[in-house]
Protein backbone atom coordinates (compact mmCIF):
# COMPACT_ATOMS: atom_id res chain seq x y z
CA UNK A 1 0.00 0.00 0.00
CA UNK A 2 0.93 3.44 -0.93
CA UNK A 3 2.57 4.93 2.94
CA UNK A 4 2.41 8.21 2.54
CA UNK A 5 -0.73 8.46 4.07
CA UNK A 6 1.10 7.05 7.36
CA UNK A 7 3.36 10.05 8.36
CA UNK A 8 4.77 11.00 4.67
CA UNK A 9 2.71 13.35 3.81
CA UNK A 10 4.19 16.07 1.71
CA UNK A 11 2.27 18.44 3.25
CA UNK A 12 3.63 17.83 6.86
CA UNK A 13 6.08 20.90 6.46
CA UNK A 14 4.17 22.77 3.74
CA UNK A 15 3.48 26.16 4.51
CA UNK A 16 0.00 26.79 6.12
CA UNK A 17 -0.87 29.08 2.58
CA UNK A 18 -1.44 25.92 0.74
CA UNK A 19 -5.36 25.41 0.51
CA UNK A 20 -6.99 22.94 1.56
CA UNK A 21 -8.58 22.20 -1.26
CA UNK A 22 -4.87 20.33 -2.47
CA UNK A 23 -4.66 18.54 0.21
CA UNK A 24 -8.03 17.36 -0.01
CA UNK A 25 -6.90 16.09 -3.26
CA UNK A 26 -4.38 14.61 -2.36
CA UNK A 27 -5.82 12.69 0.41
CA UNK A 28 -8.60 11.24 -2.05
CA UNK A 29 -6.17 10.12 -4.50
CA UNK A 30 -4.17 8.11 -1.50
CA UNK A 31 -7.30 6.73 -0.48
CA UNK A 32 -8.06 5.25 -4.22
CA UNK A 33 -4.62 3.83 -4.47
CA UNK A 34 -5.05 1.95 -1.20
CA UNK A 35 -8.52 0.73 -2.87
CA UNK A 36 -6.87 -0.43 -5.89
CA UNK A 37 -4.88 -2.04 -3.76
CA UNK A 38 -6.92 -3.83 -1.12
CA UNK A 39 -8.72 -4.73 -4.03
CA UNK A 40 -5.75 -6.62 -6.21
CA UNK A 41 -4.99 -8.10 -2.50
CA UNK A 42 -8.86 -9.60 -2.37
CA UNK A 43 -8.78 -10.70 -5.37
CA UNK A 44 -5.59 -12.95 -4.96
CA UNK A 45 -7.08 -14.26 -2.08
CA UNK A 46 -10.43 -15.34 -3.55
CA UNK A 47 -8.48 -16.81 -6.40
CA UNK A 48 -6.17 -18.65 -3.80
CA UNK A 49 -9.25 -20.03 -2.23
CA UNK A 50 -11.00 -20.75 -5.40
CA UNK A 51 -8.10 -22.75 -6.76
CA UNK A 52 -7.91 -24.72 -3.32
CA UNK A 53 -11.03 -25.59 -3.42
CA UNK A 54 -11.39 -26.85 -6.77
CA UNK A 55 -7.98 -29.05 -5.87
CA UNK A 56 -9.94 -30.70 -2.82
CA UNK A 57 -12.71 -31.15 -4.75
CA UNK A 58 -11.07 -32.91 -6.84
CA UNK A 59 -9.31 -35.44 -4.65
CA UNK A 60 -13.05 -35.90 -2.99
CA UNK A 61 -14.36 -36.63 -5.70
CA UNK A 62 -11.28 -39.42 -7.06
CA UNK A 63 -11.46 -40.53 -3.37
CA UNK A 64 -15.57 -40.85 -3.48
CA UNK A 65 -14.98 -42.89 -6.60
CA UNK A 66 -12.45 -45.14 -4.97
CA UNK A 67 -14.78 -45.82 -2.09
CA UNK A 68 -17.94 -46.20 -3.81
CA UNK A 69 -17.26 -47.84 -7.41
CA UNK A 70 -20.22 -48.38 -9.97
CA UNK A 71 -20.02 -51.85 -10.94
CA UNK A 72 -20.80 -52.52 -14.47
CA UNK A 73 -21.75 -55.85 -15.40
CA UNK A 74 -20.65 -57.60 -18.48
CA UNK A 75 -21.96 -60.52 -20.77
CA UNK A 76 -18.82 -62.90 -21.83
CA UNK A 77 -19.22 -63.70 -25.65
CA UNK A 78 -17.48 -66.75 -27.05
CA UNK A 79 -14.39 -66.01 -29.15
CA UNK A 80 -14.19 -66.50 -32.68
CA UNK A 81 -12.08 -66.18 -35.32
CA UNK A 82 -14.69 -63.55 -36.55
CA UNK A 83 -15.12 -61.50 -33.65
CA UNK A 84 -11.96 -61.36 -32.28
CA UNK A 85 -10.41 -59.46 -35.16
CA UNK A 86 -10.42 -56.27 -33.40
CA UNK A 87 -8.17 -57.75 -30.71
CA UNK A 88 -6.05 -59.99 -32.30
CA UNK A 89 -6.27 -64.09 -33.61
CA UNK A 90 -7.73 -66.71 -32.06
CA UNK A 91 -5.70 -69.84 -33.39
CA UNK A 92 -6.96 -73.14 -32.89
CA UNK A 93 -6.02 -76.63 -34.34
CA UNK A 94 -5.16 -77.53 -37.81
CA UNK A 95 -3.11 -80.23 -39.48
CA UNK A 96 0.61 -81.11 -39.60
CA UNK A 97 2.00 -80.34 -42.72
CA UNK A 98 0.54 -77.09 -43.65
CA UNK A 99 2.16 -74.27 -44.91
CA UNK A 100 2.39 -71.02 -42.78
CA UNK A 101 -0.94 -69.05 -43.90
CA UNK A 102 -3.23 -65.66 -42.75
CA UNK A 103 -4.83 -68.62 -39.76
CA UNK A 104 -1.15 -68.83 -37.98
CA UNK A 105 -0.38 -66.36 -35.33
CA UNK A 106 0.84 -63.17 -37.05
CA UNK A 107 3.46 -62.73 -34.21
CA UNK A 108 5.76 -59.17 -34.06
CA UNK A 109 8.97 -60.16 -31.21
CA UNK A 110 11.03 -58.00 -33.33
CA UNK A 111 11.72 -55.35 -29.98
CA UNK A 112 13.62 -57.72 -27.72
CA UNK A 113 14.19 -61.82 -26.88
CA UNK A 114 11.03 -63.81 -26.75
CA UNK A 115 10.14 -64.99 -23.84
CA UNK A 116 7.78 -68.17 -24.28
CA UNK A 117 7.04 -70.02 -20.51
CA UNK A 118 3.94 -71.75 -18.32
CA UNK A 119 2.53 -69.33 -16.45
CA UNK A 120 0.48 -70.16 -13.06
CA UNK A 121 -1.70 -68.21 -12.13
CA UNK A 122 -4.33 -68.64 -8.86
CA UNK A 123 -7.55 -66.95 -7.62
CA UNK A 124 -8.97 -64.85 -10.83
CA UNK A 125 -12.31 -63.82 -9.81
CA UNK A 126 -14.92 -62.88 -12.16
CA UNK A 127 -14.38 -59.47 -11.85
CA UNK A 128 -11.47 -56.58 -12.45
CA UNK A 129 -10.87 -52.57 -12.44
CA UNK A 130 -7.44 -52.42 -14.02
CA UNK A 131 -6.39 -53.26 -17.00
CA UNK A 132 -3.15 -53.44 -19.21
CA UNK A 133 -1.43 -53.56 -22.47
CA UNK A 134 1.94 -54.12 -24.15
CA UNK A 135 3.41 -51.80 -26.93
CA UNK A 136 5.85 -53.80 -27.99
CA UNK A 137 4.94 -57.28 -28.18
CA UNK A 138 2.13 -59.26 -29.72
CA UNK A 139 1.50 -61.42 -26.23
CA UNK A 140 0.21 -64.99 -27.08
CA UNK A 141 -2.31 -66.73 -24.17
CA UNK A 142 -3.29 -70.27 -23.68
CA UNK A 143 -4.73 -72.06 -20.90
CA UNK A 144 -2.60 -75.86 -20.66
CA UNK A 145 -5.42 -78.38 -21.18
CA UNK A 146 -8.06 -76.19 -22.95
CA UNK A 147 -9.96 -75.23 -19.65
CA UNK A 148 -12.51 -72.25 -19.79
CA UNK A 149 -11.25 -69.17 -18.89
CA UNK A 150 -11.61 -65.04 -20.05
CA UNK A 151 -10.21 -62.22 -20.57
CA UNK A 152 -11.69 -58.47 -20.14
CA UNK A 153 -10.48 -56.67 -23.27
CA UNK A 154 -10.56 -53.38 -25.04
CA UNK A 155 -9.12 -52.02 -28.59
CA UNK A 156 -5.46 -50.92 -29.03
CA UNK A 157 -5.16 -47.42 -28.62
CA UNK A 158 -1.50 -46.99 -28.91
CA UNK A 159 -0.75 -43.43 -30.67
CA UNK A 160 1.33 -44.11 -33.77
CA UNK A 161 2.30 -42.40 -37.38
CA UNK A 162 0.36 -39.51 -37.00
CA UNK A 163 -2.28 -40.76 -34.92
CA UNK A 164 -2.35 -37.74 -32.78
CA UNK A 165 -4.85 -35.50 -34.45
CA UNK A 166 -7.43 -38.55 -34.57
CA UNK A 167 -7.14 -38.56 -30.99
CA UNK A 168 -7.09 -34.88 -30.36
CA UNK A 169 -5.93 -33.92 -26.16
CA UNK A 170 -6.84 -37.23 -24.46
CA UNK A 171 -3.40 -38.49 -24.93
CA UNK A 172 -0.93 -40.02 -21.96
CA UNK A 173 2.11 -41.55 -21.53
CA UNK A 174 3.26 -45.31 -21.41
CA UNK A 175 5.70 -46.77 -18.97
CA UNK A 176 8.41 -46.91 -22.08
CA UNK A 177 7.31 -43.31 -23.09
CA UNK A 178 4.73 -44.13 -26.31
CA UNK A 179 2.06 -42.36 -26.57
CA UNK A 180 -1.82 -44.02 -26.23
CA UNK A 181 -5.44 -43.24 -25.30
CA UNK A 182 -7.07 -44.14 -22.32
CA UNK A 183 -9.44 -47.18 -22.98
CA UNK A 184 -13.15 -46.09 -22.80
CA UNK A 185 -15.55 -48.00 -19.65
CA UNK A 186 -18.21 -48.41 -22.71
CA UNK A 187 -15.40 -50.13 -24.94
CA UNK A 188 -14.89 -52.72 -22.09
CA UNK A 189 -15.71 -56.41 -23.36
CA UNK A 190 -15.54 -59.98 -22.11
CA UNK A 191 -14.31 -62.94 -24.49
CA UNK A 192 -14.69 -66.82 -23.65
CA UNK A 193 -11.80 -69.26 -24.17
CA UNK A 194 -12.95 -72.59 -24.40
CA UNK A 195 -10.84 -76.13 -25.69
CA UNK A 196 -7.20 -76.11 -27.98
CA UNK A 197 -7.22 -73.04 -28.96
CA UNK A 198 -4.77 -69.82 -28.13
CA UNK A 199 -5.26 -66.17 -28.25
CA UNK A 200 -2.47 -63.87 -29.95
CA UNK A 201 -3.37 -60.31 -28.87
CA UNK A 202 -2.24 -57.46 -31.20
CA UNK A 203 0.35 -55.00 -29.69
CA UNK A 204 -1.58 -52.36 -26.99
CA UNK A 205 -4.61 -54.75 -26.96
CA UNK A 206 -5.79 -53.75 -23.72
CA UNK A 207 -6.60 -56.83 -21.56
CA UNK A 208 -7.40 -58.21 -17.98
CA UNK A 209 -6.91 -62.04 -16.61
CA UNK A 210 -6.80 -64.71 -17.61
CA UNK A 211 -10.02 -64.63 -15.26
CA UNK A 212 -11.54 -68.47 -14.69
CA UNK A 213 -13.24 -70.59 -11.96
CA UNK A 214 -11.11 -72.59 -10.85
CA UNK A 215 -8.36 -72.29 -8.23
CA UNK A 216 -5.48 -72.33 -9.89
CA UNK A 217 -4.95 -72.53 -13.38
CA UNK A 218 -1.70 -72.74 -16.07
CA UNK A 219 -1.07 -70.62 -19.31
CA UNK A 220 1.70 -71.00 -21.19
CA UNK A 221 2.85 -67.36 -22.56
CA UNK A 222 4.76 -65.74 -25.58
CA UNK A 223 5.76 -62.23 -24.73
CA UNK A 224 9.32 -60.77 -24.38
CA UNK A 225 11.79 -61.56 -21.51
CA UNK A 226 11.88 -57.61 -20.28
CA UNK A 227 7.59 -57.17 -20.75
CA UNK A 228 7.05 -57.47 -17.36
CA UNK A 229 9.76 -55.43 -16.35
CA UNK A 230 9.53 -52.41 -18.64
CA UNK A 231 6.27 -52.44 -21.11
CA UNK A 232 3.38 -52.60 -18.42
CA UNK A 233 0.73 -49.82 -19.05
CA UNK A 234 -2.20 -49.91 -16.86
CA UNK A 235 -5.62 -47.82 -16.87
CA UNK A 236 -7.02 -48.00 -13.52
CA UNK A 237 -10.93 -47.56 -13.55
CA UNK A 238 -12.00 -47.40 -10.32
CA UNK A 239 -9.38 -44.54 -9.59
CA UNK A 240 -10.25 -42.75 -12.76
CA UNK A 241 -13.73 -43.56 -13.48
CA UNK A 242 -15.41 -44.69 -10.66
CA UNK A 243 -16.25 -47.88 -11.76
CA UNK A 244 -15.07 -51.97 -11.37
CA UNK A 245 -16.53 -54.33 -14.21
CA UNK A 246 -17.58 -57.87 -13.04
CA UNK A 247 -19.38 -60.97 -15.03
């Protein structure tokens, strides 16, 4: 605030033929500075408050979410060879002898050393709120023995060649840097494994499980030997979007 008001006044040793009509003036000008600035001062505090607030609000809201999840509940749909194509290949039997075709896995472990190993895997409810994919690796799944299982699955959404503008600003980051966006809760489907058969998912093929009844269960798996370690990206509904999916 402007001090003169507070013992600077020029008129303190002005001679008494001044008017008073100046130093009237002079006083009202000093008061409208120190309006202006209690105002600014106001101001800054109401905009403090506002944006503390909104930042509270915020985490009680991502917190109520947490607490309180909507719990959507899917129908599992048998997996085909024709309505899998948006998530990869479903490969099942065929005889010895034939040549390598459009029906084999269409496999990409180009990025690092396969990794191909039994997997065992215990307690998989019907139900999940995360889910994952892998940018650099077409991951193959298969249960050993052709038991039923399932896995919760959404579309790739990896950001690539000029993908960006499709996308516009919903855009984050992966845990190797690539770009992707998040998976929609409306996108969210359930597939059915059932007998010989093996699912090759395409790269970023979002995916949760293997889910499946039983205690324990076996898979063997074709990723690489670092996917685990390096090329994890996981969406977290409940924390984001207030809602766990179950079947």
């Amino acid at each position: 605030m402007n001090s003169n008001i507070r013992g600077n006044s020029p008129f303190v040793n002005s001679s008494s033929s001044l008017e008073s009509s100046e130093f009237d003036e002079w006083l009202e000008d000093e008061i409208e500075a120190m309006d202006i600035e209690e105002q600014i001062i106001i101001n800054m505090i109401a905009r403090n408050n506002y944006v503390i607030h909104h930042l509270l609000t915020q985490q009680s809201d991502q917190a109520t979410m947490a607490e309180s999840p909507e719990k959507v509940n899917l129908i599992p749909t048998e997996a085909t060879s024709e309505n899998f194509g948006d998530y990869g290949q479903i490969i099942e039997a065929s005889s010895d002898g034939v040549p390598f075709g459009p029906n084999d896995a269409q496999l990409d472990l180009s990025r690092g050393i396969p990794r191909l190993y039994i997997m065992r895997l215990k307690d998989q409810p019907f139900r999940f709120s995360k889910i994952t994919h892998h940018a650099s690796v077409t991951q193959c799944l298969g249960s050993i023995g052709g038991n039923v299982w399932y896995l919760g699955l959404a579309k790739p959404s990896l950001i690539e060649d000029g993908d960006r503008e499709r996308v516009g600003d919903n855009i984050e980051s992966g845990s190797d840097g690539h770009l992707y966006a998040p998976p929609a809760v409306e996108k969210v489907r359930v597939f059915r494994f059932s007998g010989p058969k093996f699912v090759k998912l395409k790269r970023g093929t979002w995916h949760a499980g293997p889910l499946f009844g039983e205690s324990s269960m076996d898979f063997y798996n074709l990723e690489l030997a670092n996917t685990n370690d390096v090329d994890q990206t996981t969406h977290d509904f409940k924390k984001n979007n207030g809602v766990t999916f179950r079947f």
